[in-house]
N, C-alpha and C. Protein backbone atom coordinates (compact mmCIF):
# COMPACT_ATOMS: atom_id res chain seq x y z
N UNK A 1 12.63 32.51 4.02
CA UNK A 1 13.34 31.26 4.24
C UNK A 1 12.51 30.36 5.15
N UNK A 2 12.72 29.15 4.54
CA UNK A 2 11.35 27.85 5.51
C UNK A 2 12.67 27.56 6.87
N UNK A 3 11.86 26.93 8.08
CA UNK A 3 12.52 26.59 8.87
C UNK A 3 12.49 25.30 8.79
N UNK A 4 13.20 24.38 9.53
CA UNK A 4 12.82 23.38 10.07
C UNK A 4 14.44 22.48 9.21
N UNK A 5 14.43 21.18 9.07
CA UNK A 5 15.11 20.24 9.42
C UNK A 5 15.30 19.70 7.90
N UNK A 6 16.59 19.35 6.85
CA UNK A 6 16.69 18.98 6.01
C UNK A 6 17.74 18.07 5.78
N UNK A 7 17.33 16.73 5.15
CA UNK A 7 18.57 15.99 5.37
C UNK A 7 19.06 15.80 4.00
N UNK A 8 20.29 15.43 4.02
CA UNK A 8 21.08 15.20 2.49
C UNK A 8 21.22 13.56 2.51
N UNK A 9 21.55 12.97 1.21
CA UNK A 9 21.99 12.16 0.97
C UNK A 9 23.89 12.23 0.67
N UNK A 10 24.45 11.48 0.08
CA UNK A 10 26.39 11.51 0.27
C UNK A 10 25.89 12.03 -0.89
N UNK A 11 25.07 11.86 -1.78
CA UNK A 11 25.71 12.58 -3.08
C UNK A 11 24.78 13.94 -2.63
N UNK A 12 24.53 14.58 -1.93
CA UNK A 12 23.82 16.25 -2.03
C UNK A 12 22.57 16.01 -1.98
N UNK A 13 21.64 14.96 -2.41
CA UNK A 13 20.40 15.28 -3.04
C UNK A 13 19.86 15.28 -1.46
N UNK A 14 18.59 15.88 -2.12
CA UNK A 14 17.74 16.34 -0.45
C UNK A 14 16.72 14.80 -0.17
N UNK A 15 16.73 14.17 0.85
CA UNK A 15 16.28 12.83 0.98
C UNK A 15 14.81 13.56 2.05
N UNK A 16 15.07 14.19 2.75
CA UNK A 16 13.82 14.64 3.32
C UNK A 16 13.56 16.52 3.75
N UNK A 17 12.64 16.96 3.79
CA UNK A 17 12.22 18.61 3.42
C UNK A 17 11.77 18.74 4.33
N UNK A 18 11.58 19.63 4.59
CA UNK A 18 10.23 20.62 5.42
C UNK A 18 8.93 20.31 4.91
N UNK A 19 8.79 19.86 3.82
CA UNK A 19 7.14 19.87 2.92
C UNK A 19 6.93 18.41 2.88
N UNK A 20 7.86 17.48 3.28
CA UNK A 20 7.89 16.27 3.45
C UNK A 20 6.59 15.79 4.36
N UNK A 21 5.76 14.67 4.00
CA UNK A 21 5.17 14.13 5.04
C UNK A 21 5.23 12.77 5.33
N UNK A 22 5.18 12.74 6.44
CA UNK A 22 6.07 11.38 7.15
C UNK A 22 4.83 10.34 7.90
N UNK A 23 4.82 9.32 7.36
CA UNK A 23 3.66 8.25 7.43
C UNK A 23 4.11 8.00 9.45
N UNK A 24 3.08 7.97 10.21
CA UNK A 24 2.66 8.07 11.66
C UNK A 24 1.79 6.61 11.78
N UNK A 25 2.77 6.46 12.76
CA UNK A 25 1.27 4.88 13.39
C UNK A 25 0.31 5.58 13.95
N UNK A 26 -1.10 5.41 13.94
CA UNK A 26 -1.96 6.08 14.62
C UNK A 26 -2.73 4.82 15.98
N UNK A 27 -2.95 3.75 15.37
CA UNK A 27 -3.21 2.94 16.21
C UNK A 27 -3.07 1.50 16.04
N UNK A 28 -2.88 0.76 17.03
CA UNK A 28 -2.55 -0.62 16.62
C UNK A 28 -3.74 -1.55 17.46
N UNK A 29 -4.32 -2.68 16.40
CA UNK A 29 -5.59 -3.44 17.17
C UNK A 29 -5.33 -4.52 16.89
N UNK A 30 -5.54 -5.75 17.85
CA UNK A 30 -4.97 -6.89 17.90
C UNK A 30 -6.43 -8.37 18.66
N UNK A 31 -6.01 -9.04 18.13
CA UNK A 31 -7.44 -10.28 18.93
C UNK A 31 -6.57 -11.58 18.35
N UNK A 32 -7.79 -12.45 19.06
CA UNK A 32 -7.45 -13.85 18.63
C UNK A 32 -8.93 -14.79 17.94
N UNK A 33 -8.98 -15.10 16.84
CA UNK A 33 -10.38 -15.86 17.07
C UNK A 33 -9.99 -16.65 16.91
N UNK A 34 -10.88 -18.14 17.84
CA UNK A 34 -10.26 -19.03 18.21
C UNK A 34 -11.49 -20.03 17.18
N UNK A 35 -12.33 -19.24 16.36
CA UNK A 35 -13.00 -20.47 15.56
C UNK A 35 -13.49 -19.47 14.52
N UNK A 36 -13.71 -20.29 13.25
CA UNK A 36 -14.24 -19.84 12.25
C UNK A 36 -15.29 -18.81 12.48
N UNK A 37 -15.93 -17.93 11.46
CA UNK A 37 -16.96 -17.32 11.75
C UNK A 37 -17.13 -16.05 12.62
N UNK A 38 -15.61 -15.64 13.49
CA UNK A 38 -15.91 -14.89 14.12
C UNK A 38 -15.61 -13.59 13.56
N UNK A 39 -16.33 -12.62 14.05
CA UNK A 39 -15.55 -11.45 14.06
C UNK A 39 -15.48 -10.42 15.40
N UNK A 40 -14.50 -9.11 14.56
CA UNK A 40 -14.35 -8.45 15.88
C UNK A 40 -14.56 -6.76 14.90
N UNK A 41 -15.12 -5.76 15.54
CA UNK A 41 -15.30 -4.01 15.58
C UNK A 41 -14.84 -3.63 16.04
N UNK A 42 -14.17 -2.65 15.95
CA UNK A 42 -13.23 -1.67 16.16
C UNK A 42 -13.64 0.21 15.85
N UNK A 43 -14.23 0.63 17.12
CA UNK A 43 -14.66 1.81 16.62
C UNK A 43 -13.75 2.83 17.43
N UNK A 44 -13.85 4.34 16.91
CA UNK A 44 -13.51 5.06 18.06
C UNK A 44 -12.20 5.86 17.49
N UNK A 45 -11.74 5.08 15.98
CA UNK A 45 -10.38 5.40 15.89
C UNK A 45 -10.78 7.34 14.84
N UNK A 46 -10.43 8.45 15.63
CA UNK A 46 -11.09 9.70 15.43
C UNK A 46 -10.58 9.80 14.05
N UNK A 47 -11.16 11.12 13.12
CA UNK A 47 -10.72 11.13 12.05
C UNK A 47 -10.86 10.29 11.24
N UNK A 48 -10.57 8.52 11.45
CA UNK A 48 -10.50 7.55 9.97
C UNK A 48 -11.20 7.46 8.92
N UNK A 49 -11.24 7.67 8.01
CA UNK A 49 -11.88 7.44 7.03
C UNK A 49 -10.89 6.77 5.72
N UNK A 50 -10.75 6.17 5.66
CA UNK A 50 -10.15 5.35 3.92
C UNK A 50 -10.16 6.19 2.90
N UNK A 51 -11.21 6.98 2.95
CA UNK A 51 -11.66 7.29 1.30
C UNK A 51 -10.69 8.41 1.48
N UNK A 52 -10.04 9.16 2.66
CA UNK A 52 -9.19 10.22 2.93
C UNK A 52 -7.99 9.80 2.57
N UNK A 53 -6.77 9.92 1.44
CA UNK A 53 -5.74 9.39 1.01
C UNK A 53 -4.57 9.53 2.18
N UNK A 54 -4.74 10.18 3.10
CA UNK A 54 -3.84 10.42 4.71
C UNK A 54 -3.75 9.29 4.89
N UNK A 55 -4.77 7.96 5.09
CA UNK A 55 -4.91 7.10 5.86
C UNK A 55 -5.12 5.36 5.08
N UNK A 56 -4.30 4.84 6.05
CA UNK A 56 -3.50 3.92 5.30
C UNK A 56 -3.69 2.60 6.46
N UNK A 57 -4.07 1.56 6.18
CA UNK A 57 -4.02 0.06 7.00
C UNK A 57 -3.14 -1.16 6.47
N UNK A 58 -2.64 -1.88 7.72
CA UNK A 58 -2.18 -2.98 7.36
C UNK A 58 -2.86 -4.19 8.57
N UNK A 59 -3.30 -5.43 7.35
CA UNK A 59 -3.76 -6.34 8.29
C UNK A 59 -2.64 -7.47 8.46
N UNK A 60 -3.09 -8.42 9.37
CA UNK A 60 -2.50 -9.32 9.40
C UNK A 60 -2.79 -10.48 10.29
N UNK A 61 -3.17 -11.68 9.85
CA UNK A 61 -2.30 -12.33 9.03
C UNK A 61 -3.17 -12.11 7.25
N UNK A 62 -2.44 -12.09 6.43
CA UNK A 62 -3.45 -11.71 4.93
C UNK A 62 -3.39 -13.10 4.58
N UNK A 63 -4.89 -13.35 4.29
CA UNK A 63 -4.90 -14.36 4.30
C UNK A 63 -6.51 -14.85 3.70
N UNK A 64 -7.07 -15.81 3.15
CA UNK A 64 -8.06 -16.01 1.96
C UNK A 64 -9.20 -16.03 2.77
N UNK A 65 -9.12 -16.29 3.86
CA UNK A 65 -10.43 -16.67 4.86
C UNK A 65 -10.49 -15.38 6.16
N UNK A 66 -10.27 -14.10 5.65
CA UNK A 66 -10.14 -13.08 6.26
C UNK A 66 -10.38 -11.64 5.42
N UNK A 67 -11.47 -10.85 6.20
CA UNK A 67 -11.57 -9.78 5.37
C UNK A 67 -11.92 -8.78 6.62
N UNK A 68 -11.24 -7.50 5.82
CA UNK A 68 -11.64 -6.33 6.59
C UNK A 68 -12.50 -5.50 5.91
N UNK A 69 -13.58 -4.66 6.60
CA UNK A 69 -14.90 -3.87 5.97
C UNK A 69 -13.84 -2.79 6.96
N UNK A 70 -14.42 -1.72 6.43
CA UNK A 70 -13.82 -0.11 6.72
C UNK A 70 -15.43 0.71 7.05
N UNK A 71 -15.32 1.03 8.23
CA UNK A 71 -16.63 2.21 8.35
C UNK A 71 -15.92 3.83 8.65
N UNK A 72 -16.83 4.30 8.81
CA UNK A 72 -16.27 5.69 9.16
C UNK A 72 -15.79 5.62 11.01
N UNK A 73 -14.46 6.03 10.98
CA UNK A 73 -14.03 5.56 12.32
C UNK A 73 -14.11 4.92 12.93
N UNK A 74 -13.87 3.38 12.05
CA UNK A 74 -13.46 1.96 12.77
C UNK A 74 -13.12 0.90 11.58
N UNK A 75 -13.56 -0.05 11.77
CA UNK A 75 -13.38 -1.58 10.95
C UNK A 75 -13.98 -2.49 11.45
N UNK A 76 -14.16 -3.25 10.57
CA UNK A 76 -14.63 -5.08 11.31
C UNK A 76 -13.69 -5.97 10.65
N UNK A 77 -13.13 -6.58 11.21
CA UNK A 77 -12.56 -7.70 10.88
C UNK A 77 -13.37 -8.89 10.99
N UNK A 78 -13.34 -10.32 10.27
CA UNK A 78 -14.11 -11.16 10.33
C UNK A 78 -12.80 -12.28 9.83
N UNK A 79 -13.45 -13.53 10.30
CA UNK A 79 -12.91 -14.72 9.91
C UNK A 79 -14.33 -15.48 9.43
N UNK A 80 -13.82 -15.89 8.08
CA UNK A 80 -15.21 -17.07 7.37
C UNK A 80 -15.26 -18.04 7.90
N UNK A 81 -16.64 -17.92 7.99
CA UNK A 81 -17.03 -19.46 8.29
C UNK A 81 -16.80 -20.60 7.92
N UNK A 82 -15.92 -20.07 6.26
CA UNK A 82 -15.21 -21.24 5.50
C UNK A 82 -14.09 -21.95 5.77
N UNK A 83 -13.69 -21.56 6.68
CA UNK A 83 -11.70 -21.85 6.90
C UNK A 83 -11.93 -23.01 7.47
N UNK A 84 -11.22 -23.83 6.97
CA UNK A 84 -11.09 -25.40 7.14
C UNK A 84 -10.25 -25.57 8.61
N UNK A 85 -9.79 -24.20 8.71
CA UNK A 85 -8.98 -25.00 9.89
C UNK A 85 -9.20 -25.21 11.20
N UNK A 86 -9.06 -25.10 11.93
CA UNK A 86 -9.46 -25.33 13.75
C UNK A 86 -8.51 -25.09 14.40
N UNK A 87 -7.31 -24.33 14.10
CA UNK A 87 -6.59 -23.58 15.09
C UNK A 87 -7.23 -22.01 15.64
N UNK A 88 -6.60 -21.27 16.58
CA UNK A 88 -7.04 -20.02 16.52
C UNK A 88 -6.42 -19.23 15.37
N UNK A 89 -6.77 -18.00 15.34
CA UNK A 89 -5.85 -17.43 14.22
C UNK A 89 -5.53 -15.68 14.99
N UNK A 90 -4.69 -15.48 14.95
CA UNK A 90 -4.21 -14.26 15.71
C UNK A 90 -4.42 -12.99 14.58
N UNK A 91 -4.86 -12.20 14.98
CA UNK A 91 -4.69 -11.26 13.81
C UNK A 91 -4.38 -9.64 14.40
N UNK A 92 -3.97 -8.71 13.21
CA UNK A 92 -3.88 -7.15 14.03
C UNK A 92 -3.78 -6.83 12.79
N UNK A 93 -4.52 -5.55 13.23
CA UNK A 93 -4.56 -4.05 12.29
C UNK A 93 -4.34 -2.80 12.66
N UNK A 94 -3.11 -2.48 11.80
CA UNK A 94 -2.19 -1.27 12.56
C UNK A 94 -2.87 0.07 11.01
N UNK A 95 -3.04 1.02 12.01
CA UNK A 95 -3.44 2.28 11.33
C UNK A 95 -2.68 3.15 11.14
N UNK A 96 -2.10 3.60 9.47
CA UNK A 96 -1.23 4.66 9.54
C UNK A 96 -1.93 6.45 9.10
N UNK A 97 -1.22 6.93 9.91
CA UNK A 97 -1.81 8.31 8.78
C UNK A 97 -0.26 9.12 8.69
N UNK A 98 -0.50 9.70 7.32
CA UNK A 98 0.48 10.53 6.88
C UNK A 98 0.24 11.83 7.21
């Protein structure tokens, strides 16, 4: 017999298991660039790798003049040199692993 913690739904069905795996924030990274062109690196975060299906990102703001590159235990975020605009632009990238 498995141990651990099982929840039901009202009608019986099993909504979460023991064999269940449950998506984890691992880290959250945040900046401001205040002009086109910039970017920012992010190393250090242990384990990451993308190509590992555990591990999972969300950027933000998503958006046409913004891209993230993935290295082995980190990222770069960048803002193009193209963006018409001249405000700053706030951005963050939160890391999940399952």
């Amino acid at each position: 017999m498995a141990y651990g913690l099982k929840i039901y739904d009202a009608s019986g069905n099993v909504r979460l298991d023991t064999t269940d795996r449950q998506v984890k924030v691992n880290s959250v990274h945040q900046g401001v660039f205040t002009a086109s062109g910039q970017s920012a690196t992010v190393t250090g975060i242990t384990g990451f790798d993308i190509t590992d299906p555990t591990w999972s990102i969300d950027v933000l703001p998503i958006s046409l003049y913004m891209t993230l590159t993935t290295t082995s235990g980190g990222f770069t975020i960048s803002r193009s040199s193209d963006d018409p605009s001249t405000l700053s632009v706030f951005w963050k990238v939160i890391v999940f692993r399952t």
